[in-house]
Protein backbone atom coordinates (compact mmCIF):
# COMPACT_ATOMS: atom_id res chain seq x y z
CA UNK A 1 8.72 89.46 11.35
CA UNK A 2 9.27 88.28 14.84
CA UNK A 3 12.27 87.88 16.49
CA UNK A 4 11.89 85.54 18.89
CA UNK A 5 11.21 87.38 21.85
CA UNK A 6 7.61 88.17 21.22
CA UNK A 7 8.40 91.47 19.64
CA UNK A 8 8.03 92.52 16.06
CA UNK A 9 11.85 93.02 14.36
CA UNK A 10 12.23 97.04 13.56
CA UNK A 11 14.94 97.90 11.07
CA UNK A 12 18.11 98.13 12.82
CA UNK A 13 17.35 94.92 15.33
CA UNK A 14 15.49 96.62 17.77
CA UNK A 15 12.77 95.35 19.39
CA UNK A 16 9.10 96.81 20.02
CA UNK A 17 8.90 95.31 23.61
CA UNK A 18 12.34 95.90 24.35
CA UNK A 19 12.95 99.62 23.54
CA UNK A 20 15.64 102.24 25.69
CA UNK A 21 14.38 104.62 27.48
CA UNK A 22 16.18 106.92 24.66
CA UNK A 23 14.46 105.16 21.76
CA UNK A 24 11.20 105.96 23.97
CA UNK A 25 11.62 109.39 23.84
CA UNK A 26 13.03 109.89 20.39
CA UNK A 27 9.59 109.18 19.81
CA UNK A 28 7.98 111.32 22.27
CA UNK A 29 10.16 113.99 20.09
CA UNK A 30 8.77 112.52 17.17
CA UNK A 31 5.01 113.14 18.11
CA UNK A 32 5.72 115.77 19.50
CA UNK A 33 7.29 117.38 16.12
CA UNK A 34 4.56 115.68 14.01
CA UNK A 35 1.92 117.01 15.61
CA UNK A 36 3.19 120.43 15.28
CA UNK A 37 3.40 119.78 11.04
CA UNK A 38 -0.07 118.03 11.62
CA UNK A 39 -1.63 121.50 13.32
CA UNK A 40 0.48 123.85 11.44
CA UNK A 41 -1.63 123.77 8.34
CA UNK A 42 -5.23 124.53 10.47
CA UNK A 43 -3.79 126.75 12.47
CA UNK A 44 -2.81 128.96 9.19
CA UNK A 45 -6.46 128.84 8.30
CA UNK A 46 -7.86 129.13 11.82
CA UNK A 47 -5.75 132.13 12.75
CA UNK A 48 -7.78 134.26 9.68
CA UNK A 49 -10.98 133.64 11.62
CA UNK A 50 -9.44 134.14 15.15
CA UNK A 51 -10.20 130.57 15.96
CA UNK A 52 -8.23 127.61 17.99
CA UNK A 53 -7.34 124.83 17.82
CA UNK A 54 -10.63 124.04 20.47
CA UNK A 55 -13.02 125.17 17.38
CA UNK A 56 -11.17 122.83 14.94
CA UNK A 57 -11.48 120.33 17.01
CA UNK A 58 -15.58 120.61 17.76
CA UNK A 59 -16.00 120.98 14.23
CA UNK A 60 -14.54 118.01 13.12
CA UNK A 61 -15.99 116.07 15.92
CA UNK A 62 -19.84 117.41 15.02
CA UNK A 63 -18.96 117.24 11.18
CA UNK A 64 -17.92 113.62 11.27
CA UNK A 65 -21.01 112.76 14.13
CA UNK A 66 -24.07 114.83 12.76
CA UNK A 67 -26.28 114.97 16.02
CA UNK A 68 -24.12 114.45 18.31
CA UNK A 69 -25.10 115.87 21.65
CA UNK A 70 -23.25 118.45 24.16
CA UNK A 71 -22.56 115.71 26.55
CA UNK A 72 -21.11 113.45 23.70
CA UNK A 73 -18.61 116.38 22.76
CA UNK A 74 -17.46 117.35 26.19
CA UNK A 75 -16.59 113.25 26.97
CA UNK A 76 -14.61 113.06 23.32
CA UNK A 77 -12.77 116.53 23.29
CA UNK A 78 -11.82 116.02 27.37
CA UNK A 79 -12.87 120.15 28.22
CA UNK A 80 -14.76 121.70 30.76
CA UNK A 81 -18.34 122.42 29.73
CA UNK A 82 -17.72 126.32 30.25
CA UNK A 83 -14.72 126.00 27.75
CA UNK A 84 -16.90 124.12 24.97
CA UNK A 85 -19.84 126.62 25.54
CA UNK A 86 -17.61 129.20 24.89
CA UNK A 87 -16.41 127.74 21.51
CA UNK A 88 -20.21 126.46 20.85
CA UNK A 89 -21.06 130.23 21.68
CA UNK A 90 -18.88 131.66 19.04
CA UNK A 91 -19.14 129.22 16.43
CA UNK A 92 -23.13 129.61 16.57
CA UNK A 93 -23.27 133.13 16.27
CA UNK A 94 -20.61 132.92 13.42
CA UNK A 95 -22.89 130.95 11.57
CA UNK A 96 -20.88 127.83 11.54
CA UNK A 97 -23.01 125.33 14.10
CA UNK A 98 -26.59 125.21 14.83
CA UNK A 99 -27.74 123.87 18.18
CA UNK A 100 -30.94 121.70 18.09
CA UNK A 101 -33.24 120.85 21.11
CA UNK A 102 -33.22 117.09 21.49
CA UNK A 103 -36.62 115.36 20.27
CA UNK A 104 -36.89 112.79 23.24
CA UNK A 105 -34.88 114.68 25.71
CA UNK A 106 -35.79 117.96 25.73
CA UNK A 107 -32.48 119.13 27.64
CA UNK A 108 -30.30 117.61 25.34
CA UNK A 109 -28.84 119.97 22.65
CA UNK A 110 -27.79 118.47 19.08
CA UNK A 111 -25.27 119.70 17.22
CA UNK A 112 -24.72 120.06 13.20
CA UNK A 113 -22.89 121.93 10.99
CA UNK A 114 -24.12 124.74 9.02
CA UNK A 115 -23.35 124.49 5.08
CA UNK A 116 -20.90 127.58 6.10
CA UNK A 117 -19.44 125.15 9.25
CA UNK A 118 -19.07 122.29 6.58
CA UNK A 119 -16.90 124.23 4.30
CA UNK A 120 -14.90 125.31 6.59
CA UNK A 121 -14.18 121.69 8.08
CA UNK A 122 -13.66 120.68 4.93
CA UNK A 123 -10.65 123.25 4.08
CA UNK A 124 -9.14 122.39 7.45
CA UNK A 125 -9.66 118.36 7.32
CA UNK A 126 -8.73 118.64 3.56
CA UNK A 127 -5.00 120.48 4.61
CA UNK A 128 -4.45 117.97 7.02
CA UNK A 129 -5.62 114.50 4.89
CA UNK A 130 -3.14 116.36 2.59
CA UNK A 131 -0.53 116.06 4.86
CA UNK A 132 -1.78 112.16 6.16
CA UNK A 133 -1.63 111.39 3.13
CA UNK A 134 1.79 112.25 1.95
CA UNK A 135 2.98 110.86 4.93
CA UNK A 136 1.66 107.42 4.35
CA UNK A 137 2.86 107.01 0.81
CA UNK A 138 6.05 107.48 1.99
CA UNK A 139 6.00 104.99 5.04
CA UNK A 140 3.96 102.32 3.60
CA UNK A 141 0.96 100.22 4.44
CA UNK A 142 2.50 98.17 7.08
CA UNK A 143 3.63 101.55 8.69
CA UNK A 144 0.16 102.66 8.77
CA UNK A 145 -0.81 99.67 10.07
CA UNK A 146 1.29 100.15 13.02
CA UNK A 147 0.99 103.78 13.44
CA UNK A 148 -2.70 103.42 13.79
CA UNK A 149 -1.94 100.19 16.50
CA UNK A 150 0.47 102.55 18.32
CA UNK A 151 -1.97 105.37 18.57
CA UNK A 152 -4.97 103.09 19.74
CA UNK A 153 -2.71 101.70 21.98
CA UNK A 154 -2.02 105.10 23.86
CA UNK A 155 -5.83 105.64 24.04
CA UNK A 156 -7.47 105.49 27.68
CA UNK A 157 -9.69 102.72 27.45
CA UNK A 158 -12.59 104.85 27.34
CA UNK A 159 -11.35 106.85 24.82
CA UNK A 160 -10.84 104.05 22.85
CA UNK A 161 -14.33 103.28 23.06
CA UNK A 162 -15.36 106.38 22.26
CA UNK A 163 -12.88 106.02 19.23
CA UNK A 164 -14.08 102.96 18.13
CA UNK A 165 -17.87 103.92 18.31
CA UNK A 166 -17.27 106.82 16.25
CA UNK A 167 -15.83 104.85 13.80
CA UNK A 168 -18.57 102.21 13.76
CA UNK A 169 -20.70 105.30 13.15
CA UNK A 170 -20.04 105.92 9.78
């Protein structure tokens, strides 16, 4: 609905373009607070193997991009290289990723997932899909709509490339 101003009307009459600095960070808060109930699941399964939240992330990131290189991870997860080697390190020797030389470029390194790194993913994408999920029955298809608007955004642009090309991957 728009209300005249160029904003989208929000249920009590406030305004998208328009918001107090208070409304603003309610929802900081808010993201804040969801992202804890978005990581607390993981983390409950991640804590049994003595991983973090940096292993989660590299295995989602190489589960949902088969292949994709070193470089590629370091530019979407944002950490040094001697932090990702570190997690690449221990989730090799645990049996969970497998490191291939590139076929053209011999300095690249490829990354999959072992069958043992694929289960794993799975549990830990599967608690939080749960969680998605729930969340967007209850707010509704135009919600989601916006939520995933509001989230792209707050991307850098780059990241938003990077987004958007791993999305056109699949």
């Amino acid at each position: 609905m728009n209300d005249g101003r160029g904003g989208a009307g929000h249920g009590g009459g406030e305004t998208l373009l328009f918001l107090t600095d208070d409304q603003l960070r309610q929802g900081i808060e808010a993201m804040f607070f969801a992202y804890r109930g978005f990581t607390a699941d993981p983390d409950r399964i991640l804590a049994d193997y003595d991983y973090g939240r940096a292993h989660h992330r590299a295995m989602h990131f190489i589960g949902v991009a088969p292949g994709t290189t070193v470089n590629n991870l370091l530019a979407i997860l944002g950490i040094t290289k001697q932090s990702l080697n570190r997690v690449l390190r221990r989730l090799i020797s645990d049996g969970l990723v497998q490191s291939r030389v590139g076929r053209s470029d011999k300095r690249e390194r490829h990354l999959y997932l072992t069958d043992k790194g694929a289960a794993l993913e799975r549990e830990l994408s599967d608690a939080q899909r749960a969680r998605m999920r729930a969340a967007y029955r209850a707010a509704g298809p135009e919600a989601v709509a916006g939520f995933r608007q509001v989230l792209e955004a707050m991307m850098d642009p780059e990241m938003r490339r990077l987004y958007h090309r791993l999305r056109e991957g699949r």
